[in-house]
C-alpha atoms as a PDB file:
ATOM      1  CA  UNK A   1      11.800 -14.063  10.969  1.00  0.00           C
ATOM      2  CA  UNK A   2       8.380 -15.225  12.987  1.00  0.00           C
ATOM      3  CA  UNK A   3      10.555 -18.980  13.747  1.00  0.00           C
ATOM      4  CA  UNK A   4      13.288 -16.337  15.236  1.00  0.00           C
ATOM      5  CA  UNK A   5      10.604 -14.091  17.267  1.00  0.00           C
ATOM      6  CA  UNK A   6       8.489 -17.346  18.795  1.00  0.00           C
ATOM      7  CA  UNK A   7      12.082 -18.646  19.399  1.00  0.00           C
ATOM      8  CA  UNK A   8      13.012 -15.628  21.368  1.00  0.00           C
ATOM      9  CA  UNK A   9       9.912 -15.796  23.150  1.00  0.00           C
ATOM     10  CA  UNK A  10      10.800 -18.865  24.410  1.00  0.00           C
ATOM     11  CA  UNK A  11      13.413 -17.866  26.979  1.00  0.00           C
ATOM     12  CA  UNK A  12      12.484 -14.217  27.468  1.00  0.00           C
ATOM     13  CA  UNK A  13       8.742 -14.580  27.719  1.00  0.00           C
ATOM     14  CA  UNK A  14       7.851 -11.128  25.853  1.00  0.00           C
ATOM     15  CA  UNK A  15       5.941 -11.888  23.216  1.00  0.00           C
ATOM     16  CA  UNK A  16       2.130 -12.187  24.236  1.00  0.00           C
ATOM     17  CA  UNK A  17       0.407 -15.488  23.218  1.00  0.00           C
ATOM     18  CA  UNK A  18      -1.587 -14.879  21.277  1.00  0.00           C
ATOM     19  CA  UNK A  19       1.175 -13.183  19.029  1.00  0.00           C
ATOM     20  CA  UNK A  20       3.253 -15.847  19.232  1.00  0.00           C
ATOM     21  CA  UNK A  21       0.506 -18.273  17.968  1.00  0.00           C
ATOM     22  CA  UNK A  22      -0.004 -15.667  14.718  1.00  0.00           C
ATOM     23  CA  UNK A  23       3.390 -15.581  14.492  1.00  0.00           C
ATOM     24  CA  UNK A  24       4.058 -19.487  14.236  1.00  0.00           C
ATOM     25  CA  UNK A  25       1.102 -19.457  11.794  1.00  0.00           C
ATOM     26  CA  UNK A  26       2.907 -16.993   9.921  1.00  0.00           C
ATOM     27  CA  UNK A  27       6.064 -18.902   9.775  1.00  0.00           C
ATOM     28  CA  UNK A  28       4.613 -21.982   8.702  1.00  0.00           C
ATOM     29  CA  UNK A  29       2.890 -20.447   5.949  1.00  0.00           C
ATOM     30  CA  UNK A  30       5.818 -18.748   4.792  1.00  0.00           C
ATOM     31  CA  UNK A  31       7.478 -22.655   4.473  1.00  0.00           C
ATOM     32  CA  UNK A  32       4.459 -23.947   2.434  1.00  0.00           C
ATOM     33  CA  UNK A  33       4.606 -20.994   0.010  1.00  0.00           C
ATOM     34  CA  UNK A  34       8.271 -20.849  -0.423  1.00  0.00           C
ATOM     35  CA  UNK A  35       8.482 -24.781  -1.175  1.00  0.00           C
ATOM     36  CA  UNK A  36       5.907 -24.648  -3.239  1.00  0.00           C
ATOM     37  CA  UNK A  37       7.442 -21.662  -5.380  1.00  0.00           C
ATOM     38  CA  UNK A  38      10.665 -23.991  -5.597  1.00  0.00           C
ATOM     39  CA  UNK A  39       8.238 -26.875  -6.895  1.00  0.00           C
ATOM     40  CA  UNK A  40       6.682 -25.329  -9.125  1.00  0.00           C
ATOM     41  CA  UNK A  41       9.849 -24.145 -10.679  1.00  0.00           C
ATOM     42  CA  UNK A  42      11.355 -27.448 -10.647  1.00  0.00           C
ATOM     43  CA  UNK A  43      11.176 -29.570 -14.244  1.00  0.00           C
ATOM     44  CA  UNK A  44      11.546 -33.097 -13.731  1.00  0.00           C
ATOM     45  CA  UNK A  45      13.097 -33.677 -17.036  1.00  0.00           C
ATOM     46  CA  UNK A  46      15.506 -30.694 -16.097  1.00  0.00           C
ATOM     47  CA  UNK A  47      16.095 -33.019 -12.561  1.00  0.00           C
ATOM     48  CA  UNK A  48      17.357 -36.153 -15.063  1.00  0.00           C
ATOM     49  CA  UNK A  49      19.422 -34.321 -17.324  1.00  0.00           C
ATOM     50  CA  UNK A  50      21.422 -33.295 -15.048  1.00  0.00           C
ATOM     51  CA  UNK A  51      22.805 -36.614 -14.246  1.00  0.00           C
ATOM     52  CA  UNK A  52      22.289 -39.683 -11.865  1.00  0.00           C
ATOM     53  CA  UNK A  53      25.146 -38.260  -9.597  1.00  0.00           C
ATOM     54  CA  UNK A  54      23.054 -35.018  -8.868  1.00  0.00           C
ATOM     55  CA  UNK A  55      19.844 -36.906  -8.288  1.00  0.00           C
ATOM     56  CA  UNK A  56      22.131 -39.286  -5.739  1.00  0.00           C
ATOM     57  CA  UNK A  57      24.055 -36.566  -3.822  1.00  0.00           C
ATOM     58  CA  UNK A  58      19.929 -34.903  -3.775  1.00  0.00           C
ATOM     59  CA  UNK A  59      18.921 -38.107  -2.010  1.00  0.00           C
ATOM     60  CA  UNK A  60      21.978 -38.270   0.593  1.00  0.00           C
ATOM     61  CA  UNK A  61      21.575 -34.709   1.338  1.00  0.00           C
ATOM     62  CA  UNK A  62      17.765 -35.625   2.000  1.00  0.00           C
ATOM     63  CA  UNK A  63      18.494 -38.424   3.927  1.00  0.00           C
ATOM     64  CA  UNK A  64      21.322 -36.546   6.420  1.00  0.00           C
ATOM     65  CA  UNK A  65      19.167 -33.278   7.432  1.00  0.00           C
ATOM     66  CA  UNK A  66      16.106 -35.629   8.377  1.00  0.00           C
ATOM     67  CA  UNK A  67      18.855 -37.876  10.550  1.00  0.00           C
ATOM     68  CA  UNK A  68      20.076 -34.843  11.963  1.00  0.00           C
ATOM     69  CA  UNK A  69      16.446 -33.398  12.531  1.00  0.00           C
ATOM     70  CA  UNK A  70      15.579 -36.783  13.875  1.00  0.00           C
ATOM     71  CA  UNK A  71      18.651 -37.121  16.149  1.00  0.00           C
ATOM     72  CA  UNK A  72      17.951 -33.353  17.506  1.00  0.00           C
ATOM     73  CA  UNK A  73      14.381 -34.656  18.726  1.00  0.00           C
ATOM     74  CA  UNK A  74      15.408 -37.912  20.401  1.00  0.00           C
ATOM     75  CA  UNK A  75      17.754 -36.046  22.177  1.00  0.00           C
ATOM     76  CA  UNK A  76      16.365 -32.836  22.515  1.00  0.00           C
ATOM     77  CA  UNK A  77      12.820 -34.049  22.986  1.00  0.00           C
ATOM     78  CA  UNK A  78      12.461 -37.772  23.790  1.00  0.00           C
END
């Protein structure tokens, strides 16, 4: 919800600075703690019994959202 407000803010100009700066914080946070709960709920063994296929399809899935990330900041950004 903080990505969506400092995204808002970003065409409307509403949000004060400072606000927006604690609410990026926020946000970024809220990653680190939510992929960390995933981690830590995440057995390795579990990861290989479930098959080579499901470790593969993991990898391509990996591999296509940072492409697409990537490809949104060269043409986005760059």
């Amino acid at each position: 919800m903080a990505s969506r407000l400092t995204f808002a803010n970003n065409f409307t100009g509403r949000i004060p600075e400072f606000l927006q700066s604690l609410l990026a914080d926020l946000s970024r946070w809220a990653l680190l703690v939510s992929i960390a709960a995933v981690g830590m709920k995440t057995s390795l063994r579990t990861i290989f019994d479930v098959g080579g296929q499901a470790i593969v399809l993991t990898v391509i899935e990996t591999v296509f959202i940072a492409g697409f990330i990537l490809f949104g900041i060269i043409c986005f950004i760059g």
